[in-house]
Protein backbone atom coordinates (compact mmCIF):
# COMPACT_ATOMS: atom_id res chain seq x y z
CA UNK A 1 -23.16 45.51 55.24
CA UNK A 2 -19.52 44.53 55.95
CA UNK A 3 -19.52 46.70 58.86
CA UNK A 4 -22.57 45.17 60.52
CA UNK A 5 -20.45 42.14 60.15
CA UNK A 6 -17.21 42.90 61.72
CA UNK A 7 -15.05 45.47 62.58
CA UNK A 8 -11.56 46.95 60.58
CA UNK A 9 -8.09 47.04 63.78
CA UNK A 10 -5.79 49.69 63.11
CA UNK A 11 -3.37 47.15 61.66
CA UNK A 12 -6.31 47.05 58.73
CA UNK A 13 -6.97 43.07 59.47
CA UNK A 14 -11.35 42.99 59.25
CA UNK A 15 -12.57 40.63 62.12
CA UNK A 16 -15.97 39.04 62.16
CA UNK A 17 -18.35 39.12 65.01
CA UNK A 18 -18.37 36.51 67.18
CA UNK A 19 -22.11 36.15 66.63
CA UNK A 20 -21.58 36.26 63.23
CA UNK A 21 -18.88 34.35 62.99
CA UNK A 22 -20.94 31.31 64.57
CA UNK A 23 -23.26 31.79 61.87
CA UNK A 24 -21.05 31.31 59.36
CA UNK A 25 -19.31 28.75 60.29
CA UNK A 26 -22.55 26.70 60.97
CA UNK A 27 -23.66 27.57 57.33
CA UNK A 28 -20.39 26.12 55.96
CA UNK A 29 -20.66 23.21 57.51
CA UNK A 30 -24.60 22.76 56.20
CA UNK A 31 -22.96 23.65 52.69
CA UNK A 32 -20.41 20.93 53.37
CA UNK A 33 -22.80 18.26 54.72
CA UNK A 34 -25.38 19.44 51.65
CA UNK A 35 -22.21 18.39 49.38
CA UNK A 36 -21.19 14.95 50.74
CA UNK A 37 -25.04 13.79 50.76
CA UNK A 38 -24.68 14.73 47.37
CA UNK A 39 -21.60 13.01 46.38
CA UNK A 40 -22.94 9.85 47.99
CA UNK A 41 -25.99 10.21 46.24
CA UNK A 42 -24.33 10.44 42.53
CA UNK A 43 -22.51 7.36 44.19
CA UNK A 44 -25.08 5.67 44.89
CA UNK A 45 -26.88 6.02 41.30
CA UNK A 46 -23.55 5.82 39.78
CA UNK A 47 -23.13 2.33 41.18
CA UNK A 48 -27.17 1.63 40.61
CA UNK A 49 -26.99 1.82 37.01
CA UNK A 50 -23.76 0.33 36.63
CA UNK A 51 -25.13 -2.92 38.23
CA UNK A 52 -28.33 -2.36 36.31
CA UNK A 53 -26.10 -2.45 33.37
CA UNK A 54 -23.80 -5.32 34.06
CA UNK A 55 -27.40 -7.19 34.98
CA UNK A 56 -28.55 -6.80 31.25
CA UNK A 57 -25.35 -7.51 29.49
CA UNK A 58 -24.92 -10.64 31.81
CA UNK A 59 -28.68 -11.68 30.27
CA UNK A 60 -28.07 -10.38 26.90
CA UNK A 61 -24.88 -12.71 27.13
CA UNK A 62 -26.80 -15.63 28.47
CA UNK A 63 -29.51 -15.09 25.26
CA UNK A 64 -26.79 -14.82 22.62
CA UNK A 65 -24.79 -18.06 23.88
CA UNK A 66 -28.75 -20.11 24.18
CA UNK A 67 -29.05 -19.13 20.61
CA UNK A 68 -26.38 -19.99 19.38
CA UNK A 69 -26.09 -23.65 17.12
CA UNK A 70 -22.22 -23.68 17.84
CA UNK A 71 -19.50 -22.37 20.47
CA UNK A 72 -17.75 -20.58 17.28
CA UNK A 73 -20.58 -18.93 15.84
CA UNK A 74 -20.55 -15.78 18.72
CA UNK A 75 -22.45 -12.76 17.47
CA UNK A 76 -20.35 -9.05 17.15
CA UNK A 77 -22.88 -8.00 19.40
CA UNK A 78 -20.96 -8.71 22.90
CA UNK A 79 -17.30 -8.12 21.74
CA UNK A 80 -18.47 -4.99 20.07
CA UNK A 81 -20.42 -4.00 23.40
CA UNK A 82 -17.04 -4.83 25.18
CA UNK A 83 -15.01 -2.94 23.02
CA UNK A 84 -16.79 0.11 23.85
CA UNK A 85 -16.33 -0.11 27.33
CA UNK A 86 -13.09 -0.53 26.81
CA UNK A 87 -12.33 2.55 24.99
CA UNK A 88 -14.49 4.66 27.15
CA UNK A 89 -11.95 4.10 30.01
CA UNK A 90 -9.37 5.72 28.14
CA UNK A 91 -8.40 8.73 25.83
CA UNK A 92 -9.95 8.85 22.05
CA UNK A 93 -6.00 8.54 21.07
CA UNK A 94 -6.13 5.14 22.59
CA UNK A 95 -8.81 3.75 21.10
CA UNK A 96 -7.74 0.39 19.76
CA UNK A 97 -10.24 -2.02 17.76
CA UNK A 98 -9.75 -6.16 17.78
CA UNK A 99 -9.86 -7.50 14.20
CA UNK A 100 -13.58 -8.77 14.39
CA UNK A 101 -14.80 -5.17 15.41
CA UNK A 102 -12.73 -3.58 12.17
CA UNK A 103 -14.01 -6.49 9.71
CA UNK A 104 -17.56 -5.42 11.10
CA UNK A 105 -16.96 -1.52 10.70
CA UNK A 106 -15.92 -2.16 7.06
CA UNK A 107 -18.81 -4.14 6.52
CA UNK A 108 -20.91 -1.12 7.59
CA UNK A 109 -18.76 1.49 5.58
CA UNK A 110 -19.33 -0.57 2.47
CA UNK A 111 -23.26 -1.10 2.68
CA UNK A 112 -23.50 2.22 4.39
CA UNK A 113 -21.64 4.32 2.84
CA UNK A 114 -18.95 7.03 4.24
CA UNK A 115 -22.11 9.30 5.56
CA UNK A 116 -23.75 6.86 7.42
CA UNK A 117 -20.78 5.30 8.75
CA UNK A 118 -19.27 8.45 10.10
CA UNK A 119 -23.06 9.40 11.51
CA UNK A 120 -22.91 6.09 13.44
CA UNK A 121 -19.10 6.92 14.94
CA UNK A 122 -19.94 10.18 15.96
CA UNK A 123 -22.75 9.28 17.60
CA UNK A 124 -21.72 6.27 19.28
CA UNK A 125 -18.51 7.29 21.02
CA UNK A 126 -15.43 4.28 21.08
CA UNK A 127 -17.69 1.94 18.99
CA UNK A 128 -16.31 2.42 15.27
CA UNK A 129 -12.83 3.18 14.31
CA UNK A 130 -12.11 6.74 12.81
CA UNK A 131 -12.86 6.97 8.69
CA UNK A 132 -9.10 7.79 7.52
CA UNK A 133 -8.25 4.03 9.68
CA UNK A 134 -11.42 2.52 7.11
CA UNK A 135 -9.73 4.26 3.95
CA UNK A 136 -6.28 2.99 5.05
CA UNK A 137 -7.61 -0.71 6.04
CA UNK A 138 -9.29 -1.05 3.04
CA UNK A 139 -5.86 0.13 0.90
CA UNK A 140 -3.68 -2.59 2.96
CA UNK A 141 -6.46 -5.82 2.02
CA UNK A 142 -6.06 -4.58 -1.81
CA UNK A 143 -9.72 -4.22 -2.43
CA UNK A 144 -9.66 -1.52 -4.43
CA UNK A 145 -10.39 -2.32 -7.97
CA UNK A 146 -9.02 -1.08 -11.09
CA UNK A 147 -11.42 -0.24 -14.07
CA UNK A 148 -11.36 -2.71 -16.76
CA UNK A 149 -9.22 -4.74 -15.11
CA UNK A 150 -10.34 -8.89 -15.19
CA UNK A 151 -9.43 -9.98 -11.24
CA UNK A 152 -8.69 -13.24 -12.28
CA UNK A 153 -5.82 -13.55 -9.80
CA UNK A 154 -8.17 -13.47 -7.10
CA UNK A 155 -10.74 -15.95 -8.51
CA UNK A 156 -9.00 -18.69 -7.13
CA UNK A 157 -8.70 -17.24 -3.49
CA UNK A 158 -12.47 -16.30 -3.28
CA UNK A 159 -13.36 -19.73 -4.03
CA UNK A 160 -11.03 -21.75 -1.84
CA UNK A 161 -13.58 -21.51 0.91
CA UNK A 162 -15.83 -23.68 -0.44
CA UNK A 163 -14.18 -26.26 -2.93
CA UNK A 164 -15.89 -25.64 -5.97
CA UNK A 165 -14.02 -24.51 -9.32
CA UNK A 166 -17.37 -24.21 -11.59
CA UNK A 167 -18.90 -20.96 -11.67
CA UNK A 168 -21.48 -18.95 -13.71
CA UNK A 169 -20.16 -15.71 -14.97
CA UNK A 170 -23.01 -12.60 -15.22
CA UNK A 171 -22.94 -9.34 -17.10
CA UNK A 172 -24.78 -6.98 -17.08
CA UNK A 173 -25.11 -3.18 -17.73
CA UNK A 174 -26.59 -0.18 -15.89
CA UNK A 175 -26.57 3.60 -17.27
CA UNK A 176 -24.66 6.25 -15.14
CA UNK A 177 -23.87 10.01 -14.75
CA UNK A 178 -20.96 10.66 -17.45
CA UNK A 179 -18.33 12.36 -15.59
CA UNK A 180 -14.10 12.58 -16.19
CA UNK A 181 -12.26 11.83 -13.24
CA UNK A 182 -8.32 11.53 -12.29
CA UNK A 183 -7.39 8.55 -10.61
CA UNK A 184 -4.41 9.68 -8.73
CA UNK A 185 -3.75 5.88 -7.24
CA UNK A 186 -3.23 4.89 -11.27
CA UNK A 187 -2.29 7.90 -12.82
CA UNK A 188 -5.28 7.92 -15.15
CA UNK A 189 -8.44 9.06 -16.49
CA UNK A 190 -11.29 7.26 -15.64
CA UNK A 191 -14.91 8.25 -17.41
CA UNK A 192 -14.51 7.58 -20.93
CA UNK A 193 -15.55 4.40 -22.48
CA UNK A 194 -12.57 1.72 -22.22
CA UNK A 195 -11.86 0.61 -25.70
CA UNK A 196 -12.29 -3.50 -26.68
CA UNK A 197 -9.53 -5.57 -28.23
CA UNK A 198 -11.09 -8.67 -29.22
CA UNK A 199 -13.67 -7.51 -26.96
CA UNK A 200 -11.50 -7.28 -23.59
CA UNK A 201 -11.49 -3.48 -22.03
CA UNK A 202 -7.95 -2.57 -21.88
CA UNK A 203 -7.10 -0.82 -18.03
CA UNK A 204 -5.00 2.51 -17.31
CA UNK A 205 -5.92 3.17 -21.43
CA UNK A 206 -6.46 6.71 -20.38
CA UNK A 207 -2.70 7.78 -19.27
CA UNK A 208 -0.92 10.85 -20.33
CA UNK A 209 1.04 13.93 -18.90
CA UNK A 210 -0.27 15.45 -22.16
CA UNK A 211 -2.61 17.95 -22.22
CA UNK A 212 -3.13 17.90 -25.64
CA UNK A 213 -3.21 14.14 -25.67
CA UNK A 214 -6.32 14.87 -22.81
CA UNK A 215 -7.98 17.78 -25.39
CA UNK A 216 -7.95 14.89 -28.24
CA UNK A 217 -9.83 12.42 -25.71
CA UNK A 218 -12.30 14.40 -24.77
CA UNK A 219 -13.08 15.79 -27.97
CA UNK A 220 -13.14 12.23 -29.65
CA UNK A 221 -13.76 9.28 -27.35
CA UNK A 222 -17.18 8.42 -25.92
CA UNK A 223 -17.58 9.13 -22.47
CA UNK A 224 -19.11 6.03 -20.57
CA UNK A 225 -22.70 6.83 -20.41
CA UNK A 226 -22.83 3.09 -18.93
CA UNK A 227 -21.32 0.98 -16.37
CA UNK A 228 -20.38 -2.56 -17.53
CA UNK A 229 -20.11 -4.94 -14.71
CA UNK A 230 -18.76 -8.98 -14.30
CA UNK A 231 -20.05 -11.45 -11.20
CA UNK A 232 -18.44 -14.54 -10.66
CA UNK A 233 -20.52 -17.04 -8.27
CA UNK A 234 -19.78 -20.74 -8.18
CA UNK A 235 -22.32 -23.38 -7.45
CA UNK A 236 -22.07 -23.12 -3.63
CA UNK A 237 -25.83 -21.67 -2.64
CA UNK A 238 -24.09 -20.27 0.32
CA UNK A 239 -21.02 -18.17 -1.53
CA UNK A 240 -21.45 -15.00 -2.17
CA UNK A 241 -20.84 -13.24 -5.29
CA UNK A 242 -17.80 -12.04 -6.29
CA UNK A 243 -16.93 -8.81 -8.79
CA UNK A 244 -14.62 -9.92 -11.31
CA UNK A 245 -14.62 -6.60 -13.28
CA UNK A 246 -16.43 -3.10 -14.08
CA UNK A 247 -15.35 -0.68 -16.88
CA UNK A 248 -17.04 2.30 -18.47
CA UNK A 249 -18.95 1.54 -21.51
CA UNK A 250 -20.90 3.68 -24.91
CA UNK A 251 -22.71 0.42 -24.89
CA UNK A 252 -21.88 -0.31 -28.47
CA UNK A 253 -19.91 -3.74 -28.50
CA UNK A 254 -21.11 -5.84 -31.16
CA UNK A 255 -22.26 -9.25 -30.62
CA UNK A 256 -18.73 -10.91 -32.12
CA UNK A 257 -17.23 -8.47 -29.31
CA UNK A 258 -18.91 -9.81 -26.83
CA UNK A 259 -18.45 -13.81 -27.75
CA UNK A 260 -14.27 -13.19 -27.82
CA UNK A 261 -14.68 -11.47 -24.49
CA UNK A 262 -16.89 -14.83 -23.25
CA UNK A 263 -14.19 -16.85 -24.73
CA UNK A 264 -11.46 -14.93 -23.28
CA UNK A 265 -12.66 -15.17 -19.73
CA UNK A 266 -13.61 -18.74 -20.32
CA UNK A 267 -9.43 -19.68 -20.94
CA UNK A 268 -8.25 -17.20 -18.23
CA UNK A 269 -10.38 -18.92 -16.17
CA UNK A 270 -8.82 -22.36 -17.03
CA UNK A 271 -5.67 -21.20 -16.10
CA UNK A 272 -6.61 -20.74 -12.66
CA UNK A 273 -8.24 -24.31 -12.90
CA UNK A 274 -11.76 -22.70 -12.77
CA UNK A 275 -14.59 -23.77 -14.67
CA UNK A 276 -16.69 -21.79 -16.71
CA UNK A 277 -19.89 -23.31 -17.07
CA UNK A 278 -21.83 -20.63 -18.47
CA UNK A 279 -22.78 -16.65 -19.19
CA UNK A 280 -25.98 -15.34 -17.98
CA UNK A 281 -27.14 -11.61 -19.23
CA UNK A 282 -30.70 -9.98 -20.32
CA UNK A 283 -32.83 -10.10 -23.53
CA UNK A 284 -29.96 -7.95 -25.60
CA UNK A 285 -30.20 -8.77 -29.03
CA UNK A 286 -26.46 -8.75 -29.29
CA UNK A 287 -25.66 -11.05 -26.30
CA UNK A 288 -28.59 -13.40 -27.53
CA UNK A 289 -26.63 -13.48 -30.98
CA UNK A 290 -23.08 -14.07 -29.15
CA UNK A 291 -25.16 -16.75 -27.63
């Protein structure tokens, strides 16, 4: 085949036909002509759907801003939109998030959960910040909560929003998987039911370097077959609850237990100039006798 093509000169250089040559040079130029149609083509759609695109968001903008009943009440919707195209003109190391679009991420890590929010990132590329940035925002805003520890320091900042210091307090109880875990942020064990003085769960109870101190628990304290749990909400429809405590629980407080516990979060509440204005619960005999 090559030698229908050409011919080899005795200083070994292979020259094409003239004929040949002609038709090769006419089918690189077809190949050439094929490719620039081409490129203008993916050009042409290129810049089709980005104007199709920048249509929509300019009437998805125009829909949000008729709807809304204020010029500060802007939905995440366009600055989260936004913020993707942003980060898709750059490297994934570059990806930087505004404050709103991180407030809204947590908010969908929390309901979510870590599985749903990392299903979401993945498959929406530059919308969500990465799951270790989540983990590390939610360390630096102190949101983490301790078991059996009463948040009464942050009563009073929850409720500065709306101006009222008289609140209902709710307890309640709901049974869980018993299970011994080491809580590495408070050097402690977390699992077994938190004992009462006067009724109050004492926090970090459960600390040793010990192991026989850690045999001892575990072969004579009740693990928590229950979670105990505390919501604060004031008399502001709009507020939102707030979780003043949670602890680990065999579910055996007596009913005097449970009224110096009342009484203790009634006068710690005081402090903080909030009012207590009563304890709602279910049908438990012992609450309704504490009552």
């Amino acid at each position: 085949f090559k030698k229908s093509l050409g011919f080899t000169t005795s200083d070994g250089n292979f020259h094409l036909r003239f004929g040949h040559r002609k038709l090769l040079e006419h089918l690189l130029s077809l190949v050439q002509a094929k490719k620039a149609v081409s490129v203008k083509n993916r050009e042409s759609s290129n810049n089709f759907i980005e104007n199709d695109i920048n249509k929509k968001l300019i009437e998805l903008l125009k829909h949000q801003t008729s709807n809304l009943s204020d010029g500060y009440n802007v939905s995440i919707l366009i600055p989260w939109i936004i913020n993707i195209f942003q980060n898709l003109k750059t490297t994934k190391n570059k990806y930087s998030y505004d404050i709103h679009i991180q407030q809204f991420a947590l908010l969908i890590y929390i309901l979510g959960g870590r599985n749903c929010y990392e299903f979401l990132r993945l498959n929406l590329s530059g919308s969500l910040p990465h799951i270790s940035n989540m983990e590390s925002l939610i360390r630096n805003q102190e949101m983490r909560m301790t078991e059996s520890e009463l948040q009464f320091q942050l009563i009073k900042e929850h409720l500065k929003s709306n101006k009222c210091n008289y609140v209902f307090i709710v307890e309640d109880a709901t049974s869980s998987i018993c299970r011994i875990d080491y809580d590495a942020t408070s050097n402690s064990f977390i699992g077994f039911s938190s004992p009462l003085i006067d009724g109050v769960p004492q926090s970090n109870f459960f600390q040793t370097e010990n192991f026989e101190q850690l045999e001892l628990w575990f072969n004579e304290i009740d693990k928590a077959k229950f979670i105990n749990l505390y919501m604060l909400k004031s008399l502001v429809l709009s507020d939102p609850p707030f979780i003043l405590a949670a602890y680990g629980s065999n579910n055996k407080a007596k009913a005097i237990e449970i009224l110096k516990r009342w009484l203790f979060i009634y006068h710690q509440s005081l402090i903080q100039d909030i009012h207590v204005i009563g304890f709602s619960t279910d049908a438990d005999s012992r609450y309704l006798r504490a009552m």
